[in-house]
N, C-alpha and C. Protein backbone atom coordinates (compact mmCIF):
# COMPACT_ATOMS: atom_id res chain seq x y z
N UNK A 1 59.19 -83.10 71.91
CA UNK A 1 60.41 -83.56 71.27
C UNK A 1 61.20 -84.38 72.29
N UNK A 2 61.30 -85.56 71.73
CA UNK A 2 62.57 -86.31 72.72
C UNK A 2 63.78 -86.46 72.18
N UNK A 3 64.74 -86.56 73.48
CA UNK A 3 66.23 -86.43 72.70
C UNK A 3 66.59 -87.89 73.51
N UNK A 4 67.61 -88.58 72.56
CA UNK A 4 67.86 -89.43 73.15
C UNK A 4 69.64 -89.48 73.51
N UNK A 5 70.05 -89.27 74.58
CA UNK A 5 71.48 -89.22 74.79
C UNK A 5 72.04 -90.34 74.11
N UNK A 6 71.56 -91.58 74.20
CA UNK A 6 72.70 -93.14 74.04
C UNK A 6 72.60 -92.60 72.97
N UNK A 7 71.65 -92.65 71.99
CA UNK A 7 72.06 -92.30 70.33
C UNK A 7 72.98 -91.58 70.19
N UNK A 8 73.12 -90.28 70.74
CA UNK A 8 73.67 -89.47 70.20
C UNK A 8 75.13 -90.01 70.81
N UNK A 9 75.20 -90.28 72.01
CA UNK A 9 76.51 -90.39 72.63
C UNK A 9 77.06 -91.77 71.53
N UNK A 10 76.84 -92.39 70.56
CA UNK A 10 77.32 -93.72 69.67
C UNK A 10 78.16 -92.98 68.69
N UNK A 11 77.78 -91.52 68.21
CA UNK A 11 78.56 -90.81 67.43
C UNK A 11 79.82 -90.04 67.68
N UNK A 12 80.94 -90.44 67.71
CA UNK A 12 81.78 -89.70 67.93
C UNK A 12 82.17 -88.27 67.49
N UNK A 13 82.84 -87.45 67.96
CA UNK A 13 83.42 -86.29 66.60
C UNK A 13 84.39 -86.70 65.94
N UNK A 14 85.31 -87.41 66.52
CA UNK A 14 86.76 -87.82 65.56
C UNK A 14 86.24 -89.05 64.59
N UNK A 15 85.20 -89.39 64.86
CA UNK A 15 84.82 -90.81 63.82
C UNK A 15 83.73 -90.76 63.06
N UNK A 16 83.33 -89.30 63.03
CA UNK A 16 82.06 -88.37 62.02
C UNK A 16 82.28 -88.30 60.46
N UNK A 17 81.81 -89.05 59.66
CA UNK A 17 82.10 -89.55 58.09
C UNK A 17 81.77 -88.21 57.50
N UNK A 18 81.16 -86.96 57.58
CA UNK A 18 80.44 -85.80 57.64
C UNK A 18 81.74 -84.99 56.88
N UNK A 19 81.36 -84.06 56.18
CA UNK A 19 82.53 -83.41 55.85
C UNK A 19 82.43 -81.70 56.43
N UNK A 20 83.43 -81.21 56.83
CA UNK A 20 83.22 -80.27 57.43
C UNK A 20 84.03 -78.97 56.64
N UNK A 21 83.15 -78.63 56.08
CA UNK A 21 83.30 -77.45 54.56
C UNK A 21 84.05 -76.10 55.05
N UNK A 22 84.00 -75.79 56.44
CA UNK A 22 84.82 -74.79 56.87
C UNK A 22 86.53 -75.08 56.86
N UNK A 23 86.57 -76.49 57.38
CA UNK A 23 88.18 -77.05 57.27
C UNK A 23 88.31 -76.70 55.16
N UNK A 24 87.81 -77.16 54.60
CA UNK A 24 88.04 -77.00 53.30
C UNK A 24 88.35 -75.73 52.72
N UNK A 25 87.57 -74.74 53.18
CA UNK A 25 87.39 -73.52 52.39
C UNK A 25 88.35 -72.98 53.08
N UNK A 26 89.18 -73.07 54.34
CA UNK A 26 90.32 -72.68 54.61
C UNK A 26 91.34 -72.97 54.03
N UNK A 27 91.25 -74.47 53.32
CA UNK A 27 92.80 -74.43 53.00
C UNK A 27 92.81 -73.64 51.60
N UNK A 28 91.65 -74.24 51.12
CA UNK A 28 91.27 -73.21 49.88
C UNK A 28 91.53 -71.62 49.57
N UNK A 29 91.30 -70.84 50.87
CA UNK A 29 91.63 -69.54 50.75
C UNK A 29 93.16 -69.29 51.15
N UNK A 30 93.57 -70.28 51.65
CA UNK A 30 95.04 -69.92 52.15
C UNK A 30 95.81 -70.08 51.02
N UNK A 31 95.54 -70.82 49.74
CA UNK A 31 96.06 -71.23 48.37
C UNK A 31 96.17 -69.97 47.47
N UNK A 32 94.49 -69.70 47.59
CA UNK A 32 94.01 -68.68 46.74
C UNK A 32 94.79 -67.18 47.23
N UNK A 33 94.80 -67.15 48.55
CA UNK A 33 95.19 -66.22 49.17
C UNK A 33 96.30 -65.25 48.53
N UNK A 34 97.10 -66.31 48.63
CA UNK A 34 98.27 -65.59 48.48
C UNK A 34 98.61 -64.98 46.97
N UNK A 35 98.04 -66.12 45.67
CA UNK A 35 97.63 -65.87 44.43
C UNK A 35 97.04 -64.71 44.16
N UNK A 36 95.99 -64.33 44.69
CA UNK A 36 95.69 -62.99 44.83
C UNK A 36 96.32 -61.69 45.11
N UNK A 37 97.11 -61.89 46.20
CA UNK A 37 97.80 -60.74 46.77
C UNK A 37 99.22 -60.34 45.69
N UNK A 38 99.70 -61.71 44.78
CA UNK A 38 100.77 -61.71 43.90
C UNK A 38 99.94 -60.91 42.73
N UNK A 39 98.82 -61.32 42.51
CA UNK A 39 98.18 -60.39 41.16
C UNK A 39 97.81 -59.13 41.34
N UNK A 40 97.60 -58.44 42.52
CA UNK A 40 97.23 -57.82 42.98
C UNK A 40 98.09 -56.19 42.99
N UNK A 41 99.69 -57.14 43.30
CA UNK A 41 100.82 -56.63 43.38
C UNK A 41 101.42 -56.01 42.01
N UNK A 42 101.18 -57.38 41.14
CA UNK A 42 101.25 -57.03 39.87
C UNK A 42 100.64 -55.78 38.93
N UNK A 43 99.24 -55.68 39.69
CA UNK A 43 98.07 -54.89 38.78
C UNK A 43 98.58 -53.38 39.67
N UNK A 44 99.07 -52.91 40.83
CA UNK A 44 99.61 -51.84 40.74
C UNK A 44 101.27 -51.48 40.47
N UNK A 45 101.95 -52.55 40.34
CA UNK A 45 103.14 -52.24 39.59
C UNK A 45 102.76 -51.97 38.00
N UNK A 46 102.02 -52.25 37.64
CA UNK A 46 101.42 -51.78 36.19
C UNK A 46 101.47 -50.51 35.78
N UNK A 47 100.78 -49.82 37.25
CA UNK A 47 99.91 -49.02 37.08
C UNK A 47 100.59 -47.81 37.11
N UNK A 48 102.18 -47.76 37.00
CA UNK A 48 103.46 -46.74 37.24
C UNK A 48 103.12 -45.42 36.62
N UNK A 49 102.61 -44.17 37.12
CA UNK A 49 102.47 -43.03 36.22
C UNK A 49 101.73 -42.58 36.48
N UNK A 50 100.49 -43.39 36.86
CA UNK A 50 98.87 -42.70 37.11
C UNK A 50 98.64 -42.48 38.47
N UNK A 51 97.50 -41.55 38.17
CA UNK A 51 97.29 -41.08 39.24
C UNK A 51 96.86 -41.87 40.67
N UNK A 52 96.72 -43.03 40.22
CA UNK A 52 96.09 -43.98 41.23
C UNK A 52 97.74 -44.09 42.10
N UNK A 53 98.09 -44.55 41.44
CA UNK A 53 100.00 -44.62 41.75
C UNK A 53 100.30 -44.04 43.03
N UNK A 54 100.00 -42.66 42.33
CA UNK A 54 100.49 -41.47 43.35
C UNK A 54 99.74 -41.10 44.66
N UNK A 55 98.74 -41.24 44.58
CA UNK A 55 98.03 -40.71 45.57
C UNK A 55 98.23 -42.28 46.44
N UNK A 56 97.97 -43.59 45.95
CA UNK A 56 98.68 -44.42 46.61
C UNK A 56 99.61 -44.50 47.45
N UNK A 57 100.74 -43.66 46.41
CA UNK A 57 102.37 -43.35 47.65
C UNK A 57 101.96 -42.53 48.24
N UNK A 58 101.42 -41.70 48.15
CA UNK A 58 101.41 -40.43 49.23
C UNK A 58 100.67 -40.42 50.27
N UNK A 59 99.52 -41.60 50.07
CA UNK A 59 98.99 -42.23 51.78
C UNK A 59 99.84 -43.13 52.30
N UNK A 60 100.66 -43.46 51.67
CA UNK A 60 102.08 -44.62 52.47
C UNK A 60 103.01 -43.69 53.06
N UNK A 61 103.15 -42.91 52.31
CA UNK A 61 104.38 -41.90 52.94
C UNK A 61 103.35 -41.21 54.07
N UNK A 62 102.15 -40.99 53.96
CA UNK A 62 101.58 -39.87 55.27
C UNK A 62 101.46 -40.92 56.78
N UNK A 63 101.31 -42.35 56.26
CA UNK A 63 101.03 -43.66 57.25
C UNK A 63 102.57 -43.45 57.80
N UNK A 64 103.72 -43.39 56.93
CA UNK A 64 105.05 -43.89 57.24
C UNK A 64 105.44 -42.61 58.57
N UNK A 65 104.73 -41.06 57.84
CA UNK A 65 104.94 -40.34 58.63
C UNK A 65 104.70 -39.99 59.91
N UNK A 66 103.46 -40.89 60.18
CA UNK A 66 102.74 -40.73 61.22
C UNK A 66 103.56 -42.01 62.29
N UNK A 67 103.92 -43.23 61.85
CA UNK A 67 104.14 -43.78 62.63
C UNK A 67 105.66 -43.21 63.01
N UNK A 68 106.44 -42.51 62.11
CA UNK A 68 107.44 -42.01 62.99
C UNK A 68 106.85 -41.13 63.65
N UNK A 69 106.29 -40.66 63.67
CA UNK A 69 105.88 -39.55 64.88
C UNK A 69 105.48 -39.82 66.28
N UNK A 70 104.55 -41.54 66.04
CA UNK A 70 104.04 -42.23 67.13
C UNK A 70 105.73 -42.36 67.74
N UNK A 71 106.69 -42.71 67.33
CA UNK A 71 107.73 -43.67 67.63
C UNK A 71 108.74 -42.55 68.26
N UNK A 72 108.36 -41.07 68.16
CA UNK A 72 109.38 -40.37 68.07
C UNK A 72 109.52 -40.02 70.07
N UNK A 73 110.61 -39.56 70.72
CA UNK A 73 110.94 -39.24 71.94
C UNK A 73 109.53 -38.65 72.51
N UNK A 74 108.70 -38.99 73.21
CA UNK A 74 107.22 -38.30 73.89
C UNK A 74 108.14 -37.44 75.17
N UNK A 75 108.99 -37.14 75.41
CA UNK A 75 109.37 -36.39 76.43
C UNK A 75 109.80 -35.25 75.44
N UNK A 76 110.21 -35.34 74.39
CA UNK A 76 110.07 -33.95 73.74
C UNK A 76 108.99 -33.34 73.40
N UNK A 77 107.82 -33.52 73.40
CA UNK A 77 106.84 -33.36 73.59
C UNK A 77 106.02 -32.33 74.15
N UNK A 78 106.78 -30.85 75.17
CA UNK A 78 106.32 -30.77 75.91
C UNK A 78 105.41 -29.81 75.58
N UNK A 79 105.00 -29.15 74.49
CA UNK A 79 104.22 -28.15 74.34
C UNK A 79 102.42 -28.66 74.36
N UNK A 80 101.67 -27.78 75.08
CA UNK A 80 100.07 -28.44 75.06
C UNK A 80 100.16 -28.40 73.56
N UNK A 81 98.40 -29.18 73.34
CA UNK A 81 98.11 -29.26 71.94
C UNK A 81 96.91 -28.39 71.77
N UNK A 82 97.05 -27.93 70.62
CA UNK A 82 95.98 -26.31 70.44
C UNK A 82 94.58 -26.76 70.47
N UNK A 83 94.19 -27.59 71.29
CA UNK A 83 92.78 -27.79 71.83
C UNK A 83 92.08 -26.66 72.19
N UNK A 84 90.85 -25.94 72.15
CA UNK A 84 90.42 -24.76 72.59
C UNK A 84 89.12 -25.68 73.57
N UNK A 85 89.16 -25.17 75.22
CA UNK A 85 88.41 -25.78 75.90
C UNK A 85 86.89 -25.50 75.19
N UNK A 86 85.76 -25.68 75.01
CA UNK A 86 84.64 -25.62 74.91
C UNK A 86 83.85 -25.81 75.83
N UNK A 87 82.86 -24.71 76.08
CA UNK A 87 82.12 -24.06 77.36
C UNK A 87 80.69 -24.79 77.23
N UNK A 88 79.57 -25.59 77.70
CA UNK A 88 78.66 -25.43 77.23
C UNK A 88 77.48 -25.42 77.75
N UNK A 89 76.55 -24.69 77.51
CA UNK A 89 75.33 -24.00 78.18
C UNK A 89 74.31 -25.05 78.30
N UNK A 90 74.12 -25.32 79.88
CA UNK A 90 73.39 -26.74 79.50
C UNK A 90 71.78 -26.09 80.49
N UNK A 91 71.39 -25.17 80.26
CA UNK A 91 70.39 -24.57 80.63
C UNK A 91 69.49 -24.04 79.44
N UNK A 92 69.29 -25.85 78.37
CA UNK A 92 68.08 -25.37 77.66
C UNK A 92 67.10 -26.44 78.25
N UNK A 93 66.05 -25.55 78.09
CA UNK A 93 65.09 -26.48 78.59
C UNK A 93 64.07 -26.12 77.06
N UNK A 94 62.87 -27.22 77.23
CA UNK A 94 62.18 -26.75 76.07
C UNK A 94 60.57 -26.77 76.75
N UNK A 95 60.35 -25.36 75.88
CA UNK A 95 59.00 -25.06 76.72
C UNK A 95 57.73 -25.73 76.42
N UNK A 96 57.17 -25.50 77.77
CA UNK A 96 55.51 -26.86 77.18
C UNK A 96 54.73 -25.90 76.64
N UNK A 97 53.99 -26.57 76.10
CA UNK A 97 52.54 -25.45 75.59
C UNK A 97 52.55 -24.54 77.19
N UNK A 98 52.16 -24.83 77.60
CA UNK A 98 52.21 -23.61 78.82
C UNK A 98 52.63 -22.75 78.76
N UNK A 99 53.83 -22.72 78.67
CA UNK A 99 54.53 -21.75 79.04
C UNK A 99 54.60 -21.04 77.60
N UNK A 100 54.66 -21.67 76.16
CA UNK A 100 54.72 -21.03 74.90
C UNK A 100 53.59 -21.57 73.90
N UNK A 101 52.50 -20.32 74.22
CA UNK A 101 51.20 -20.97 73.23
C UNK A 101 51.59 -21.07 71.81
N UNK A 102 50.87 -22.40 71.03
CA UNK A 102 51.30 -22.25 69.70
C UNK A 102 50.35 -20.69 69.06
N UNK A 103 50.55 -20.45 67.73
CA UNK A 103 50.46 -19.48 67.32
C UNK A 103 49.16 -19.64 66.27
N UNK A 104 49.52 -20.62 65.54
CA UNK A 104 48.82 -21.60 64.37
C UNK A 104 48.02 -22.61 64.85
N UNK A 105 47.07 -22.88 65.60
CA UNK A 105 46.50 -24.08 66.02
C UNK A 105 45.60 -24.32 64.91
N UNK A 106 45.66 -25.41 64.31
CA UNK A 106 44.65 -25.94 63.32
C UNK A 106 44.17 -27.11 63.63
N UNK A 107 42.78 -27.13 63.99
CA UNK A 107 41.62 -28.18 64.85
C UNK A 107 41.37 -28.82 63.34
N UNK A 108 41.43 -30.33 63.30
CA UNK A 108 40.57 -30.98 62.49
C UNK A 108 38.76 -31.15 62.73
N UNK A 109 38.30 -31.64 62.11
CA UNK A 109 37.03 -31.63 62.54
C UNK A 109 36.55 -33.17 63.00
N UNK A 110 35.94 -33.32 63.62
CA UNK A 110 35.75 -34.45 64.34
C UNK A 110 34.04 -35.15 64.03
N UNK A 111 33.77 -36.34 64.57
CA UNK A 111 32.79 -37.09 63.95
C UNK A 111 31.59 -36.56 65.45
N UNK A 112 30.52 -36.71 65.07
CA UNK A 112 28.88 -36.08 65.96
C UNK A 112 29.56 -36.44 67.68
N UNK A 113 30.24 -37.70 67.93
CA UNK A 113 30.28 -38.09 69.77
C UNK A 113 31.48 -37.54 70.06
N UNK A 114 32.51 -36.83 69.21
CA UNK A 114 33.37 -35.89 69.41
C UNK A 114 33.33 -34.52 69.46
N UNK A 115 34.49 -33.63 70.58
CA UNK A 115 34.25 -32.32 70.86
C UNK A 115 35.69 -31.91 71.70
N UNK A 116 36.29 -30.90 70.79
CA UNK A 116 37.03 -29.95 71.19
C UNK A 116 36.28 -29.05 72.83
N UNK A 117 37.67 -29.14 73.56
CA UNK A 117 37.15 -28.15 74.95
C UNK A 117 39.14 -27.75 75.18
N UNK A 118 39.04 -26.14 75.69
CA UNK A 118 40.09 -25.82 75.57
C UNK A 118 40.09 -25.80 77.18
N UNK A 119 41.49 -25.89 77.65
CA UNK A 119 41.83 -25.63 78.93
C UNK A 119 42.46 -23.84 79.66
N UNK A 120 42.74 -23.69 78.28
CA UNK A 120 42.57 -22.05 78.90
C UNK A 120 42.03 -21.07 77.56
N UNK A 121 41.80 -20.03 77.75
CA UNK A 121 41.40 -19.16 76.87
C UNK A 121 42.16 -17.78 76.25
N UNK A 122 41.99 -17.93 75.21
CA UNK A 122 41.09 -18.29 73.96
C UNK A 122 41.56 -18.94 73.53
N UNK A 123 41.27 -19.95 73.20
CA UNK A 123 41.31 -21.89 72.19
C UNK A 123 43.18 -21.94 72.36
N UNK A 124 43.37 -21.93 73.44
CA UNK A 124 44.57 -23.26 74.18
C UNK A 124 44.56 -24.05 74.62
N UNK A 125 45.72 -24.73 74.08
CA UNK A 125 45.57 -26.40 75.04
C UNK A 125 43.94 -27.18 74.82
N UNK A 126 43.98 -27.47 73.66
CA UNK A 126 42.79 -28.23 73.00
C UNK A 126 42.96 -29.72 73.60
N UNK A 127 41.67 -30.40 74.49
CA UNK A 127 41.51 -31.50 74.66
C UNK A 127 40.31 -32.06 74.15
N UNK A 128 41.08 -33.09 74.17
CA UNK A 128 39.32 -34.03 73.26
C UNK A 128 38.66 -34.67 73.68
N UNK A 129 37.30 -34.82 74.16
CA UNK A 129 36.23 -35.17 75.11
C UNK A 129 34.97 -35.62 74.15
N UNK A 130 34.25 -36.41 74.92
CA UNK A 130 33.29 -36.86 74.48
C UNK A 130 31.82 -35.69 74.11
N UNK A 131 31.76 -35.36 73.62
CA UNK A 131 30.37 -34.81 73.14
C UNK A 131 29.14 -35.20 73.52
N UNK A 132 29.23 -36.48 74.12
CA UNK A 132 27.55 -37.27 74.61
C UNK A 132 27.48 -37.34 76.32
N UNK A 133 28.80 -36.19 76.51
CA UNK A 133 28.71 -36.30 78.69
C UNK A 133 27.68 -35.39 78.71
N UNK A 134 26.76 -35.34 80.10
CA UNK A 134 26.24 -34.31 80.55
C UNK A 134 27.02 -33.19 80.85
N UNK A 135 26.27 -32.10 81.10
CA UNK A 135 26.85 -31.14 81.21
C UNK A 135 27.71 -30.65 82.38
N UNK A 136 26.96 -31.44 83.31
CA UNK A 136 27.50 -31.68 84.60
C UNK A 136 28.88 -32.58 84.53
N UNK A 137 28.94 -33.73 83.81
CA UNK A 137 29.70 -34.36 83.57
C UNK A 137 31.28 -33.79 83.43
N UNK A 138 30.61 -32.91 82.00
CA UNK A 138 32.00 -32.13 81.10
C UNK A 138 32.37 -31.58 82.07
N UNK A 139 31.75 -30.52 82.85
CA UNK A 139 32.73 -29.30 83.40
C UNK A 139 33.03 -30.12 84.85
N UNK A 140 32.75 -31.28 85.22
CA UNK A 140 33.51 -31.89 86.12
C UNK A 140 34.77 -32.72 85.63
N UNK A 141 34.79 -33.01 84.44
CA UNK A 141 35.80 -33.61 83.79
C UNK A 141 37.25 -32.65 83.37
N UNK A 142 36.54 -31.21 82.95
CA UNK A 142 36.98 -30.02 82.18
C UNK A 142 37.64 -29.76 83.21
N UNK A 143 37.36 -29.42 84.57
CA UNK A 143 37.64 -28.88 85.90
C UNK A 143 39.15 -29.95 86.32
N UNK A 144 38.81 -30.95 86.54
CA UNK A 144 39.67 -32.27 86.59
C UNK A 144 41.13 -31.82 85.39
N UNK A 145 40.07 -31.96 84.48
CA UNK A 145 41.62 -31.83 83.52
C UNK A 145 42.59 -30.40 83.36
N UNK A 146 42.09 -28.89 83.72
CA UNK A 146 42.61 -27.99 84.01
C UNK A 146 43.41 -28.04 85.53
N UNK A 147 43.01 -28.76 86.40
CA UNK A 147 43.46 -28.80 87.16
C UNK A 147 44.80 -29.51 86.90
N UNK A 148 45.25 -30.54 86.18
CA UNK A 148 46.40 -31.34 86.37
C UNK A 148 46.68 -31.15 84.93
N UNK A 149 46.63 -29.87 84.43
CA UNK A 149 46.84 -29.87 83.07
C UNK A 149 48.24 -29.96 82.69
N UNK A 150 49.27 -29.68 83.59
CA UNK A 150 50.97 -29.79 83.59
C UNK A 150 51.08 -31.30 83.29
N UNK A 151 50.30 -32.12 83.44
CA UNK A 151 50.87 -33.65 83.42
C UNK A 151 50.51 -34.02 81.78
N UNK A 152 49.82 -33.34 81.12
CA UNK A 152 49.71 -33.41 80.03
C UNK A 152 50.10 -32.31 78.54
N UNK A 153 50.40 -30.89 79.25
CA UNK A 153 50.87 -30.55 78.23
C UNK A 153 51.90 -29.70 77.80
């Protein structure tokens, strides 16, 4: 892709024939704006009696109440606020198979070059190994993997 500066630099912004739809839709909403907020005004002065009404005033009056409260003397103030400290026990840890054998182990069954071998006994810590090692192989592999079995389970 080439860009060519002189071209572009021939176009001004103040002399851009282009219409720019964001300037528009502003003045547009600033028109509409206010039209809205007058009908708006209208549709809950209507609405004198109901329940919408009321519960209306009564979040104005709880807003009105609150900001006098923001506004009110903070040196009168002096009582704490009924916060209750909260203590918390940060000595959970969660245990590995190691340390908590499952209870339920349910082995799927696997295809002829696959084979279940457990790392401790009776059928814990199930790893999955090839079925086609020598035998020599496995229990050098088996040996290997009991040995550093913390890094895996």
């Amino acid at each position: 892709m080439i860009f060519n500066i002189d071209s572009t630099m021939k176009h001004s912004y103040s002399n851009d024939d282009t219409c720019f739809s964001i300037d528009v839709i502003d003045e547009i909403l600033e028109k509409d704006f206010d039209n809205l907020l007058d009908e708006g005004i209208k549709i809950l002065h209507s609405m004198e009696g109901t329940p919408l009404e009321q519960e209306i005033f009564f979040e104005f009056d709880e807003v009105m109440a609150m900001i006098a409260d923001e506004n009110s003397d903070p040196e009168s103030d002096t009582e704490e606020p009924p916060f209750e400290k909260i203590t918390m026990n940060t000595n959970y840890k969660i245990k590995t198979s190691l340390e908590e054998h499952p209870t339920d182990l349910e082995l799927k069954p696997f295809p002829d070059n696959l084979e279940y071998v457990f790392l401790e006994e009776p059928s814990f810590l199930p790893v999955i190994i090839s079925s086609q090692l020598s035998k020599k192989k496995k229990n050098k592999l088996i040996s290997v993997l009991k040995k550093h079995k913390q890094a895996f389970a």
